[in-house]
PDB file of N, CA and C in Angstrom:
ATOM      1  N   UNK A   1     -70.286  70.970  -8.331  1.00  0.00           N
ATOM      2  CA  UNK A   1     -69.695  70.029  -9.256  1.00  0.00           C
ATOM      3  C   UNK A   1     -69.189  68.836  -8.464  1.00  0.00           C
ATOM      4  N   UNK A   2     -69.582  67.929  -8.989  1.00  0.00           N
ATOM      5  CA  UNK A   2     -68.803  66.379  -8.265  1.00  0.00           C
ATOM      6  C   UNK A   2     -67.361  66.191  -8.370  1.00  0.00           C
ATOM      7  N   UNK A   3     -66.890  65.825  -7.958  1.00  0.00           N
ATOM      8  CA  UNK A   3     -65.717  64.717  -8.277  1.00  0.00           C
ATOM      9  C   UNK A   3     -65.529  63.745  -7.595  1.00  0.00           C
ATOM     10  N   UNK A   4     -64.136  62.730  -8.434  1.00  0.00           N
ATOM     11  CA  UNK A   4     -63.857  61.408  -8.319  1.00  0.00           C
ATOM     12  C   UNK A   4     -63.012  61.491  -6.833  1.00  0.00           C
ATOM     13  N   UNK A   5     -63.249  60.709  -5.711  1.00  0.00           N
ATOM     14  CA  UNK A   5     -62.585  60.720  -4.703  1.00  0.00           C
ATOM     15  C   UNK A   5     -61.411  59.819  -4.624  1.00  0.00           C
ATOM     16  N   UNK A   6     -61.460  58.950  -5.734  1.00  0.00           N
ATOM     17  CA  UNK A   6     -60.424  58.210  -6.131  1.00  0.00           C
ATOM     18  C   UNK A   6     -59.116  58.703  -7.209  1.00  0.00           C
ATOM     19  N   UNK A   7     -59.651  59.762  -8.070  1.00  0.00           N
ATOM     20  CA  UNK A   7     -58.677  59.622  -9.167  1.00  0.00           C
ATOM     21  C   UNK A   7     -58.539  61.295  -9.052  1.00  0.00           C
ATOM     22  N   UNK A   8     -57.455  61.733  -8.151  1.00  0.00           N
ATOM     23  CA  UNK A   8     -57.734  63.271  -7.922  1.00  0.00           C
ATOM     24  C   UNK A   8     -57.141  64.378  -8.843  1.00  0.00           C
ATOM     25  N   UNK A   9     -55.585  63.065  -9.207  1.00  0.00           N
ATOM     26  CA  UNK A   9     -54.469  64.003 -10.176  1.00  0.00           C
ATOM     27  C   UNK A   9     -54.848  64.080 -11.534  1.00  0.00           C
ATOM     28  N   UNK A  10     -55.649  62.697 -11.707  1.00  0.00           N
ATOM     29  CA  UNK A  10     -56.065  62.594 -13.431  1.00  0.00           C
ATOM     30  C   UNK A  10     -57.446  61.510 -13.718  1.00  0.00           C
ATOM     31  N   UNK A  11     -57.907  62.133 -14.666  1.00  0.00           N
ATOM     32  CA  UNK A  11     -59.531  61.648 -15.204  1.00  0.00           C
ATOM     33  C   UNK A  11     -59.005  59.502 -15.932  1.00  0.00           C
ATOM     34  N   UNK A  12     -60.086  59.095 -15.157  1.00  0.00           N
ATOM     35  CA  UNK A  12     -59.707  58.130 -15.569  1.00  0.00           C
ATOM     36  C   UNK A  12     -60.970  57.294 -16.637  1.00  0.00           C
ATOM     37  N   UNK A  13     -60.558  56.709 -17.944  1.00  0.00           N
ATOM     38  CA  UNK A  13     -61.867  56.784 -18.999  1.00  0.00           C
ATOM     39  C   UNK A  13     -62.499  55.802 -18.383  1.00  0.00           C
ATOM     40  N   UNK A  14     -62.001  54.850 -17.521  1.00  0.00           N
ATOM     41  CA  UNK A  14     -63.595  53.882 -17.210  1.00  0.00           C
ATOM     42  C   UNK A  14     -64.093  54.296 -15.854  1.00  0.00           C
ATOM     43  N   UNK A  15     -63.334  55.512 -15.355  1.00  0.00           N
ATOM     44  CA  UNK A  15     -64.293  55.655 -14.001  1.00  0.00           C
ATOM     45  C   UNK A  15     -65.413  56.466 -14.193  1.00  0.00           C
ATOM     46  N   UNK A  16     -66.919  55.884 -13.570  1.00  0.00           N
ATOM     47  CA  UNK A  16     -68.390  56.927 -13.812  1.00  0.00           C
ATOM     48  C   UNK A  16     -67.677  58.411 -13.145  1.00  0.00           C
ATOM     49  N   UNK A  17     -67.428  58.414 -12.335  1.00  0.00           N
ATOM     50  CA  UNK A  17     -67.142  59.690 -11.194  1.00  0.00           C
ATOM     51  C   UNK A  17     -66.222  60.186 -12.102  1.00  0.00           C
ATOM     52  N   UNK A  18     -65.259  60.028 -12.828  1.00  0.00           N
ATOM     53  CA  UNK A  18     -64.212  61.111 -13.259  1.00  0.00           C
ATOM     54  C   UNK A  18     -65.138  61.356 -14.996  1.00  0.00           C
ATOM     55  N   UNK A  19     -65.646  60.112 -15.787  1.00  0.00           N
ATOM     56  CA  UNK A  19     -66.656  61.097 -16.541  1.00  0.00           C
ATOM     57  C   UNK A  19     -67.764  62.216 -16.501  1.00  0.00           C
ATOM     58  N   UNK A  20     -68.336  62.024 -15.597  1.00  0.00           N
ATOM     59  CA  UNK A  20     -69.057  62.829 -15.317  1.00  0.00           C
ATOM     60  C   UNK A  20     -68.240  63.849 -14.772  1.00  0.00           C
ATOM     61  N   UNK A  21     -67.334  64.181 -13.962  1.00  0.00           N
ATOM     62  CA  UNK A  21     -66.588  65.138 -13.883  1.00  0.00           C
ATOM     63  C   UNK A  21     -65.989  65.878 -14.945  1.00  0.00           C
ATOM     64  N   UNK A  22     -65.510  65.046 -15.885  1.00  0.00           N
ATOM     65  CA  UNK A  22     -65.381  65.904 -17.095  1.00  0.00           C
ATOM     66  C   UNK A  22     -66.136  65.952 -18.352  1.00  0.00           C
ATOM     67  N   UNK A  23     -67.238  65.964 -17.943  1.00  0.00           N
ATOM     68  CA  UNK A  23     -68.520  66.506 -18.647  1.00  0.00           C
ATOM     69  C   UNK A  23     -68.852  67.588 -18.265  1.00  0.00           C
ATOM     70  N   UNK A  24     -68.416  68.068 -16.956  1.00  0.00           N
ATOM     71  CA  UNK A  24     -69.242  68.923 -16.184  1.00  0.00           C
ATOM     72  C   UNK A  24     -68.245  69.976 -16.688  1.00  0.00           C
ATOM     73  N   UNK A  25     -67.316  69.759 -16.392  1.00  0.00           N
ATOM     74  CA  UNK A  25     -65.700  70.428 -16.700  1.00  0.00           C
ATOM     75  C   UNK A  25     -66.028  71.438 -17.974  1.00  0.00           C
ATOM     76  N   UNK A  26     -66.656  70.150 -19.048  1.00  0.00           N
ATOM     77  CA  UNK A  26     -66.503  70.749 -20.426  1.00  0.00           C
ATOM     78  C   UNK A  26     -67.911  71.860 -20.954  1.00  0.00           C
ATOM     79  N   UNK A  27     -68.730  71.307 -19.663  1.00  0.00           N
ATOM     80  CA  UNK A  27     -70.415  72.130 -19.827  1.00  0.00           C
ATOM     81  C   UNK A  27     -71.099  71.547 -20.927  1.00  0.00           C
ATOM     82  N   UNK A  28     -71.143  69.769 -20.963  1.00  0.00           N
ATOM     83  CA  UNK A  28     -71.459  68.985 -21.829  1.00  0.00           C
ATOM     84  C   UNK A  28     -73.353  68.493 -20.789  1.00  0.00           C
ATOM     85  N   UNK A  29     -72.782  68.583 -19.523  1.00  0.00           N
ATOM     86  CA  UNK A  29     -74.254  68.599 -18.559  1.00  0.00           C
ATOM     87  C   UNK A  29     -74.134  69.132 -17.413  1.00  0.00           C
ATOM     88  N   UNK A  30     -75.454  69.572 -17.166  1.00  0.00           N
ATOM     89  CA  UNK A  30     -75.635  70.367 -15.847  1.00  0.00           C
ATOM     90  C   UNK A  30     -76.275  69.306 -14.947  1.00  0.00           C
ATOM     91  N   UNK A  31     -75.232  69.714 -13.640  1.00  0.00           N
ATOM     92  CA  UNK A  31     -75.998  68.720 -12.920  1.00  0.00           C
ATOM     93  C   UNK A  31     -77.273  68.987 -11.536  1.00  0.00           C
ATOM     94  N   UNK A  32     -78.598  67.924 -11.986  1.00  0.00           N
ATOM     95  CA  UNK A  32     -79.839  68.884 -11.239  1.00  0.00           C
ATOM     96  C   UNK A  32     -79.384  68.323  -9.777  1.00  0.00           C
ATOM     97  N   UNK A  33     -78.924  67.497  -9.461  1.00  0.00           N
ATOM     98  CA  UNK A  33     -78.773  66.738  -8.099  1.00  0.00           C
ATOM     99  C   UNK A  33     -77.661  65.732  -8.166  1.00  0.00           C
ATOM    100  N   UNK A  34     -77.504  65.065  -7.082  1.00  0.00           N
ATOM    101  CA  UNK A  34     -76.549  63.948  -7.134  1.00  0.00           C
ATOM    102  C   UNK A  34     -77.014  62.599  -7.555  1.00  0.00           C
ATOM    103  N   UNK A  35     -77.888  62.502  -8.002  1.00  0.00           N
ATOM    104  CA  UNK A  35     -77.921  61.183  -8.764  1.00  0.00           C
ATOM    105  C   UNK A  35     -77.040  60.842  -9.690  1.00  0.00           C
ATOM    106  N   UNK A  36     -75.860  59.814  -9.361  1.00  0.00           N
ATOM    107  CA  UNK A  36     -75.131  59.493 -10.389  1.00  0.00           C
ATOM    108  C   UNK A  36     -75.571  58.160 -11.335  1.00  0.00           C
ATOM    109  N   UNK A  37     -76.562  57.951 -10.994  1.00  0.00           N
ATOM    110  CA  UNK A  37     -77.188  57.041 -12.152  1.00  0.00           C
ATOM    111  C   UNK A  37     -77.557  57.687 -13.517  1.00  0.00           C
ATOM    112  N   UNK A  38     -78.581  59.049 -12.909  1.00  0.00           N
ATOM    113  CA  UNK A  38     -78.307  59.845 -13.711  1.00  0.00           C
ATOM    114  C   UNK A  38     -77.604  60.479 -14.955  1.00  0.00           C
ATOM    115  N   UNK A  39     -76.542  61.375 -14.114  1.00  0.00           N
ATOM    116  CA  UNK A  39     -75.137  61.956 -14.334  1.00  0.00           C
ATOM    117  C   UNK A  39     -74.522  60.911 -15.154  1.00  0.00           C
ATOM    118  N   UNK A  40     -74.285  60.112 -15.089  1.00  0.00           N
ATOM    119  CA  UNK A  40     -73.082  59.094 -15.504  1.00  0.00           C
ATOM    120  C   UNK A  40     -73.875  58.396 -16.770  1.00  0.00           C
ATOM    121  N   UNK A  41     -75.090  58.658 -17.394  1.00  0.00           N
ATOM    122  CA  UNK A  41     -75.674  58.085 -18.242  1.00  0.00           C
ATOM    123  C   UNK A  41     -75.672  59.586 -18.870  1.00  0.00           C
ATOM    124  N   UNK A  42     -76.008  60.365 -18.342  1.00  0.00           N
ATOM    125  CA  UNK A  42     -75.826  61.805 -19.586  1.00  0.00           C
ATOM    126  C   UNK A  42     -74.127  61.507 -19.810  1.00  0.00           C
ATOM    127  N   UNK A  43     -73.170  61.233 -18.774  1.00  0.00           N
ATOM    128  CA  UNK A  43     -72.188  61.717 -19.522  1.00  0.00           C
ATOM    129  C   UNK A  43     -71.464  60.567 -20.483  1.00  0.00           C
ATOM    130  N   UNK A  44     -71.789  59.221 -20.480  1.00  0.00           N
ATOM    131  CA  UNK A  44     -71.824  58.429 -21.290  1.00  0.00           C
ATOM    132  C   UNK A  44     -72.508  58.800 -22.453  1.00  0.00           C
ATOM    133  N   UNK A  45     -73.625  59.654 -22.272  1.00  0.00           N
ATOM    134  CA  UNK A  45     -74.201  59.903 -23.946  1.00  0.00           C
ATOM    135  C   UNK A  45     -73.487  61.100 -24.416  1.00  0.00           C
ATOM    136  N   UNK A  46     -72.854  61.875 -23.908  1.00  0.00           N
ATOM    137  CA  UNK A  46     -71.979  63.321 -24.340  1.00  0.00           C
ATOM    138  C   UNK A  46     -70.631  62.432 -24.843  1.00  0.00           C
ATOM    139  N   UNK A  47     -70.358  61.016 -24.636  1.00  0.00           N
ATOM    140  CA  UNK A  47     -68.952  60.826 -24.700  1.00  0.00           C
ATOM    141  C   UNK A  47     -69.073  60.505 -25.995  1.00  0.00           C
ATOM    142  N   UNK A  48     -70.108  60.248 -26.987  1.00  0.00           N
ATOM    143  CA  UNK A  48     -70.186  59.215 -28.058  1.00  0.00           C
ATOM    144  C   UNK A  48     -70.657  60.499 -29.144  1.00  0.00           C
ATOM    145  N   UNK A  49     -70.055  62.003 -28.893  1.00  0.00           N
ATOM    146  CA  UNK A  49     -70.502  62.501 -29.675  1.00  0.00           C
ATOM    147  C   UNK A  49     -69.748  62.453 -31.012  1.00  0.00           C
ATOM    148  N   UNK A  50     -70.261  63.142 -32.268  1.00  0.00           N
ATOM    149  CA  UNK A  50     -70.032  62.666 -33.086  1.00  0.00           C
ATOM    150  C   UNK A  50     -68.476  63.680 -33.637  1.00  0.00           C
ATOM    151  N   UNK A  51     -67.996  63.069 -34.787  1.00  0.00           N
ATOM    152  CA  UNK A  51     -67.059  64.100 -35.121  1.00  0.00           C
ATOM    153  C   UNK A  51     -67.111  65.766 -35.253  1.00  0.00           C
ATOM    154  N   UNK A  52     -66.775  66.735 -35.368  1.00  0.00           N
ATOM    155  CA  UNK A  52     -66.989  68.476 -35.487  1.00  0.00           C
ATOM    156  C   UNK A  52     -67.344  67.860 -37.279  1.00  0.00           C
ATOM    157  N   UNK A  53     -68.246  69.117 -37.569  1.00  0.00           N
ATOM    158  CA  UNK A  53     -68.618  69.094 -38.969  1.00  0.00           C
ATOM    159  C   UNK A  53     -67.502  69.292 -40.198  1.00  0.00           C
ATOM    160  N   UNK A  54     -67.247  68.549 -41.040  1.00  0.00           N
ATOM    161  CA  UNK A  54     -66.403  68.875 -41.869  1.00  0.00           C
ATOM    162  C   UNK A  54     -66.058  69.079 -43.284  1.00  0.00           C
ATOM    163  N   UNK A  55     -66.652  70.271 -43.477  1.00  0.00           N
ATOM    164  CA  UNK A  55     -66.915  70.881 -44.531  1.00  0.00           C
ATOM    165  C   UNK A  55     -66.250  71.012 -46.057  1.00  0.00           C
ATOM    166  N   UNK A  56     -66.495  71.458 -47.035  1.00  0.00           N
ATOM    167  CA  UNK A  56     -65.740  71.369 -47.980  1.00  0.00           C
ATOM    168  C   UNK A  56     -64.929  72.542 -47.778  1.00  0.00           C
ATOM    169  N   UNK A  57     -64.877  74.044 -47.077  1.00  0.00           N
ATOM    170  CA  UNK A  57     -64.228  75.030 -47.245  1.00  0.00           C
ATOM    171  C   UNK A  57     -63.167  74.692 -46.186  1.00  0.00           C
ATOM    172  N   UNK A  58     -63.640  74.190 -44.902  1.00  0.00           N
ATOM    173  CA  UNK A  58     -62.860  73.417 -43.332  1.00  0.00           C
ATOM    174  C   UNK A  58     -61.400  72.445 -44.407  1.00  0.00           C
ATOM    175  N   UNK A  59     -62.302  71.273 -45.308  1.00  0.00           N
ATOM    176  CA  UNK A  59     -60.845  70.904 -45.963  1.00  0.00           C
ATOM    177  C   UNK A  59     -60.321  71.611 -47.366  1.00  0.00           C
ATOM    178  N   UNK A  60     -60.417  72.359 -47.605  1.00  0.00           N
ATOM    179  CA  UNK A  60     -59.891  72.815 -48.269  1.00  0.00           C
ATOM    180  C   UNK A  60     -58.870  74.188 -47.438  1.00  0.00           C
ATOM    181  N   UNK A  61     -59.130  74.603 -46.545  1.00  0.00           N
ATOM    182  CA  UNK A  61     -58.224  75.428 -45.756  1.00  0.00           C
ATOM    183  C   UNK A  61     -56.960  74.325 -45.452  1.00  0.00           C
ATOM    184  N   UNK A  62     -58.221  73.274 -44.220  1.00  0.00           N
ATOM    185  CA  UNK A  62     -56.529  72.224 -44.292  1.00  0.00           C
ATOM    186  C   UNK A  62     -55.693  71.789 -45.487  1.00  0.00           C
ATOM    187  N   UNK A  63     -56.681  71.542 -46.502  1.00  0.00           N
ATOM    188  CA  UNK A  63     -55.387  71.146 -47.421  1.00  0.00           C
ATOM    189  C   UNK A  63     -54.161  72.444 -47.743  1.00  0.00           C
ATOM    190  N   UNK A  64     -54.578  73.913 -47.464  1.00  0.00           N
ATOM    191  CA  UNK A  64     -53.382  75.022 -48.119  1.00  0.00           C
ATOM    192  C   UNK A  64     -52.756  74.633 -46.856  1.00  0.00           C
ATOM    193  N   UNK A  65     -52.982  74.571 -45.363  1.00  0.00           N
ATOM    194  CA  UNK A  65     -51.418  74.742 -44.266  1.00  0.00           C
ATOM    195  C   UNK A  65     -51.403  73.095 -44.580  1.00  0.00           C
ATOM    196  N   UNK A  66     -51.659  71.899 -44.479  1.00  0.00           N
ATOM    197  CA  UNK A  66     -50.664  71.044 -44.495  1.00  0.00           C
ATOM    198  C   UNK A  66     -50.242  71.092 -45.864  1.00  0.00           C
ATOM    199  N   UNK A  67     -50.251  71.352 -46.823  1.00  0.00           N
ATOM    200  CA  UNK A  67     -48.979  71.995 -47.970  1.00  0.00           C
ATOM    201  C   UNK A  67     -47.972  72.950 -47.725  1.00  0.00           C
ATOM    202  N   UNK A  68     -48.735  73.794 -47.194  1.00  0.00           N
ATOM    203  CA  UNK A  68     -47.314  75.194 -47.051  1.00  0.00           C
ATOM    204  C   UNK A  68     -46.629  74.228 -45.348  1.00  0.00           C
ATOM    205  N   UNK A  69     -47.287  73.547 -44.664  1.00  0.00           N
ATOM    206  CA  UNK A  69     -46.016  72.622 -43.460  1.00  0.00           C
ATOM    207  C   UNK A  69     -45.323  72.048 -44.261  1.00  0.00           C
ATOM    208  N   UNK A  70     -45.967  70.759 -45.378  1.00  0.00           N
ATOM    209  CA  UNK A  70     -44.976  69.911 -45.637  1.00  0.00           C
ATOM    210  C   UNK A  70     -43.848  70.287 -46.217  1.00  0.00           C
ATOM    211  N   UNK A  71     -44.255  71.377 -47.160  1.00  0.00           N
ATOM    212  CA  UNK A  71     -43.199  72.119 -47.636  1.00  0.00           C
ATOM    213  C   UNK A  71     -41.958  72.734 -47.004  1.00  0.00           C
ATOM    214  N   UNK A  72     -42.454  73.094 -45.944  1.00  0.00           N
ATOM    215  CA  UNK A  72     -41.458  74.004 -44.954  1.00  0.00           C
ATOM    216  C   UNK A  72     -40.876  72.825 -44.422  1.00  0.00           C
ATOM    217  N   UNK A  73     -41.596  71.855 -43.630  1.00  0.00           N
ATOM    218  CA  UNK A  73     -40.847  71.325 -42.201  1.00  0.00           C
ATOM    219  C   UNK A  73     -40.246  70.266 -43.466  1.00  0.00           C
ATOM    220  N   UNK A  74     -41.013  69.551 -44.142  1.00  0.00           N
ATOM    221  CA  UNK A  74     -40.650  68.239 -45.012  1.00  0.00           C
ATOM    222  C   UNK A  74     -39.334  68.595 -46.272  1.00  0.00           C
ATOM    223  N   UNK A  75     -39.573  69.697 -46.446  1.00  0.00           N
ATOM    224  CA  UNK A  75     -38.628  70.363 -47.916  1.00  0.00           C
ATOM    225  C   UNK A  75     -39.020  68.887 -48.952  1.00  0.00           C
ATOM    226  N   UNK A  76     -40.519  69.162 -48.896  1.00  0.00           N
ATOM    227  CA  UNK A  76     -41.075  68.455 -50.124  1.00  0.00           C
ATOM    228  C   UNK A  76     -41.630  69.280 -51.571  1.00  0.00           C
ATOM    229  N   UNK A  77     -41.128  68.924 -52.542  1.00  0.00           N
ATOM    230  CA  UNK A  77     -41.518  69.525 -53.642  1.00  0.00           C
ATOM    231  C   UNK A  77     -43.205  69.881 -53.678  1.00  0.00           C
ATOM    232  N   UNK A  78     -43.693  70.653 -54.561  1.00  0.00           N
ATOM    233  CA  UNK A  78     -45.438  70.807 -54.290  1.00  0.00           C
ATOM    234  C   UNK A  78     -46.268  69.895 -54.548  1.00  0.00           C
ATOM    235  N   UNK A  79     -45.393  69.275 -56.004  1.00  0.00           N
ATOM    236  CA  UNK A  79     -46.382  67.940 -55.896  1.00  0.00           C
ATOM    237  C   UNK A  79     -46.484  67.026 -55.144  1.00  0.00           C
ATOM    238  N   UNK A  80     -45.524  66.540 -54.016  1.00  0.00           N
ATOM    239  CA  UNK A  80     -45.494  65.159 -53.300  1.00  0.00           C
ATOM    240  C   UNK A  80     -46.056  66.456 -52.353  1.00  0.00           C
ATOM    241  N   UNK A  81     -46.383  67.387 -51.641  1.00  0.00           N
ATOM    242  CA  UNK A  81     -46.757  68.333 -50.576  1.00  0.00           C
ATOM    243  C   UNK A  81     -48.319  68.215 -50.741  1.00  0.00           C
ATOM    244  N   UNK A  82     -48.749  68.445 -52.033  1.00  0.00           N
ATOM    245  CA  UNK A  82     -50.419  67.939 -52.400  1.00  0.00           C
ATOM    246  C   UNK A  82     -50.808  66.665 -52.278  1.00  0.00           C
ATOM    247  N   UNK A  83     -50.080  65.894 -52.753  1.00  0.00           N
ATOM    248  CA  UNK A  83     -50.231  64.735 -52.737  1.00  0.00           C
ATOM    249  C   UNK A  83     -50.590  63.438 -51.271  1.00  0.00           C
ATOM    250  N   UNK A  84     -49.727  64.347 -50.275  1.00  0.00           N
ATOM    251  CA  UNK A  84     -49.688  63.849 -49.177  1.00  0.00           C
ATOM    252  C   UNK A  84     -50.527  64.283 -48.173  1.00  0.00           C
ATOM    253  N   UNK A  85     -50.845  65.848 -48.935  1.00  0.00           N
ATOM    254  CA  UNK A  85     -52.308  66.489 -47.984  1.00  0.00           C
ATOM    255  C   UNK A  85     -53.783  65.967 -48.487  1.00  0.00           C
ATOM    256  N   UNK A  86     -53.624  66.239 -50.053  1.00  0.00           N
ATOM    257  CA  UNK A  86     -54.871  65.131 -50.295  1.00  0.00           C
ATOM    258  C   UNK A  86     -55.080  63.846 -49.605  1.00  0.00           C
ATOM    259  N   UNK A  87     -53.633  63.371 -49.385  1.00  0.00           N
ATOM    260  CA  UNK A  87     -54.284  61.781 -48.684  1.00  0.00           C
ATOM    261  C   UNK A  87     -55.162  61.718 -47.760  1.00  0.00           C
ATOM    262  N   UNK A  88     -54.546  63.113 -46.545  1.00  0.00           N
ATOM    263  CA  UNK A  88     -54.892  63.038 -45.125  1.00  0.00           C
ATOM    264  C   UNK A  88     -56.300  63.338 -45.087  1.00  0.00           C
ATOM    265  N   UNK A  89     -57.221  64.687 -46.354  1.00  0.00           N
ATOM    266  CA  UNK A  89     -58.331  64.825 -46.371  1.00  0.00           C
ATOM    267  C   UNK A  89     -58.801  63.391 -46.847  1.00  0.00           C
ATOM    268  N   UNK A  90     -58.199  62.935 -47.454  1.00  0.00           N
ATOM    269  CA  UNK A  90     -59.359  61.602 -47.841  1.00  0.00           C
ATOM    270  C   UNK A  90     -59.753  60.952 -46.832  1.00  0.00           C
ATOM    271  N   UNK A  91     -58.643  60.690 -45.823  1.00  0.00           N
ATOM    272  CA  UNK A  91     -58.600  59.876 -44.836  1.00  0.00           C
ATOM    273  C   UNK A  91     -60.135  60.456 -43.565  1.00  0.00           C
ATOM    274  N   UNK A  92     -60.023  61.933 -43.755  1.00  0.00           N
ATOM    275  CA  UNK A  92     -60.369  62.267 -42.641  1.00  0.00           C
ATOM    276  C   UNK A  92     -62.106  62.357 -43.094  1.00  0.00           C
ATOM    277  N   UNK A  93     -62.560  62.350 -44.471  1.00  0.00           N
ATOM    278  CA  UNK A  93     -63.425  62.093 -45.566  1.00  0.00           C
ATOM    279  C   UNK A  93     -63.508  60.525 -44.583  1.00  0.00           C
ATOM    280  N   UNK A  94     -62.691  59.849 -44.700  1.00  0.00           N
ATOM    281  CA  UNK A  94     -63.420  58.293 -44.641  1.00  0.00           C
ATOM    282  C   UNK A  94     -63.606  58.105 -43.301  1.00  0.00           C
ATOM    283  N   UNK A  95     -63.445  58.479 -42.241  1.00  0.00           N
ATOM    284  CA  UNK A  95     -63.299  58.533 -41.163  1.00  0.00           C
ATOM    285  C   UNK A  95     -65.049  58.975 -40.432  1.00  0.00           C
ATOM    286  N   UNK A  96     -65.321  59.976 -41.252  1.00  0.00           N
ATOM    287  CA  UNK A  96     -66.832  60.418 -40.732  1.00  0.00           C
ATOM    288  C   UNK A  96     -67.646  60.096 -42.014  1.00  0.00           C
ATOM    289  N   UNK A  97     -67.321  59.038 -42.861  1.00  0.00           N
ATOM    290  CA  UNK A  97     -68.236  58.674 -43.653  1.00  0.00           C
ATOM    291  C   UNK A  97     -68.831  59.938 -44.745  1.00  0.00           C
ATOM    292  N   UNK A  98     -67.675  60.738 -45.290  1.00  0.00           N
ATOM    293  CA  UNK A  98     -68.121  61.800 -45.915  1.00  0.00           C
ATOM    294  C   UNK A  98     -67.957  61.327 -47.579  1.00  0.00           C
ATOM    295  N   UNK A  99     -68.554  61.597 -48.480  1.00  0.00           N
ATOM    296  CA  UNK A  99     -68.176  61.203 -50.014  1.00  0.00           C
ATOM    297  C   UNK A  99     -67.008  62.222 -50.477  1.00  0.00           C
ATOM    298  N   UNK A 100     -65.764  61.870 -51.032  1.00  0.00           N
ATOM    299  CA  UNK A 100     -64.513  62.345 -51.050  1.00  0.00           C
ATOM    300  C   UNK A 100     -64.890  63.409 -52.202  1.00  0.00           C
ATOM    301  N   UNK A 101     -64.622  64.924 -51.836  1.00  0.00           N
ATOM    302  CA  UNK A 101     -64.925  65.697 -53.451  1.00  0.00           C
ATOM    303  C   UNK A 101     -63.988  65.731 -54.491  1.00  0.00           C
ATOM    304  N   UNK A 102     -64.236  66.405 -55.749  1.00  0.00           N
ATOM    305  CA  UNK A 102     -63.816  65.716 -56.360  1.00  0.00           C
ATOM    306  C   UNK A 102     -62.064  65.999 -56.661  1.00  0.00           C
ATOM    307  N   UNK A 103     -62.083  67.174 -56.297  1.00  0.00           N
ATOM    308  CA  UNK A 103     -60.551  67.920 -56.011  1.00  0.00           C
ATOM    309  C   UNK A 103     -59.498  66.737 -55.306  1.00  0.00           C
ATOM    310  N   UNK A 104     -60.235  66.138 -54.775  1.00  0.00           N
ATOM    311  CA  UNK A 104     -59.270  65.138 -53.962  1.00  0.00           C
ATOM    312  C   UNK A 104     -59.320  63.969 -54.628  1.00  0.00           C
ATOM    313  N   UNK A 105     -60.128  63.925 -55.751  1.00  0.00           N
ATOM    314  CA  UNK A 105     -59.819  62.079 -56.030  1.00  0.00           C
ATOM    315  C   UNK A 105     -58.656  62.116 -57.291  1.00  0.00           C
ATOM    316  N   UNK A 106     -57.965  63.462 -58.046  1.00  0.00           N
ATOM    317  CA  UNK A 106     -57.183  63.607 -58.965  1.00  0.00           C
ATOM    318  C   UNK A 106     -55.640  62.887 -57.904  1.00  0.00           C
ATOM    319  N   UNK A 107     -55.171  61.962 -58.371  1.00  0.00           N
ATOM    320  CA  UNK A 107     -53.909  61.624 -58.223  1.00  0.00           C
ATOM    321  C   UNK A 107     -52.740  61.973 -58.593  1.00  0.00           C
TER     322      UNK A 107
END
């Protein structure tokens, strides 16, 4: 495995040597040799991956714990507790370009 001979304590985002180091880190690429022309162009293409998939059952789980948090930590009634978790799925809906279902567009 390579590393950055410059940045030893911490990964730095515009150095090639510490991306590719933590590509390697994450087992995003294997490396065949030391070509960092290479290396540093796989790990530029591992960096631009896309969001985790996000499903209708994925938000609908998040929406029951951020209700039963807001409730607890916020001592928000259920309706402003839905209300404020629906937002965050919408948000996270607009974020990866997902069409909002329809559970979430009731206000």
């Amino acid at each position: 495995m390579s590393g950055c001979s410059i940045h030893k304590n911490f990964f730095d985002d515009r150095c090639p040597d510490c991306k590719l180091e933590y590509a390697e880190l994450k087992g995003l690429i294997q490396t065949r040799s030391l070509d960092n022309e290479k290396s540093t162009k796989l790990a530029d293409e591992s960096s631009k991956k896309g969001y985790k998939e996000f499903s209708e059952e994925r938000a609908k789980k998040l929406y029951e714990e951020l209700m039963i948090q807001y409730m607890r930590t916020k001592s928000l009634n259920e309706v402003e507790a839905a209300r404020r978790a629906r937002q965050i799925i919408r948000k996270q809906c607009a974020i990866r370009g997902i069409e909002v279902w329809s559970w979430l567009k009731t206000e």
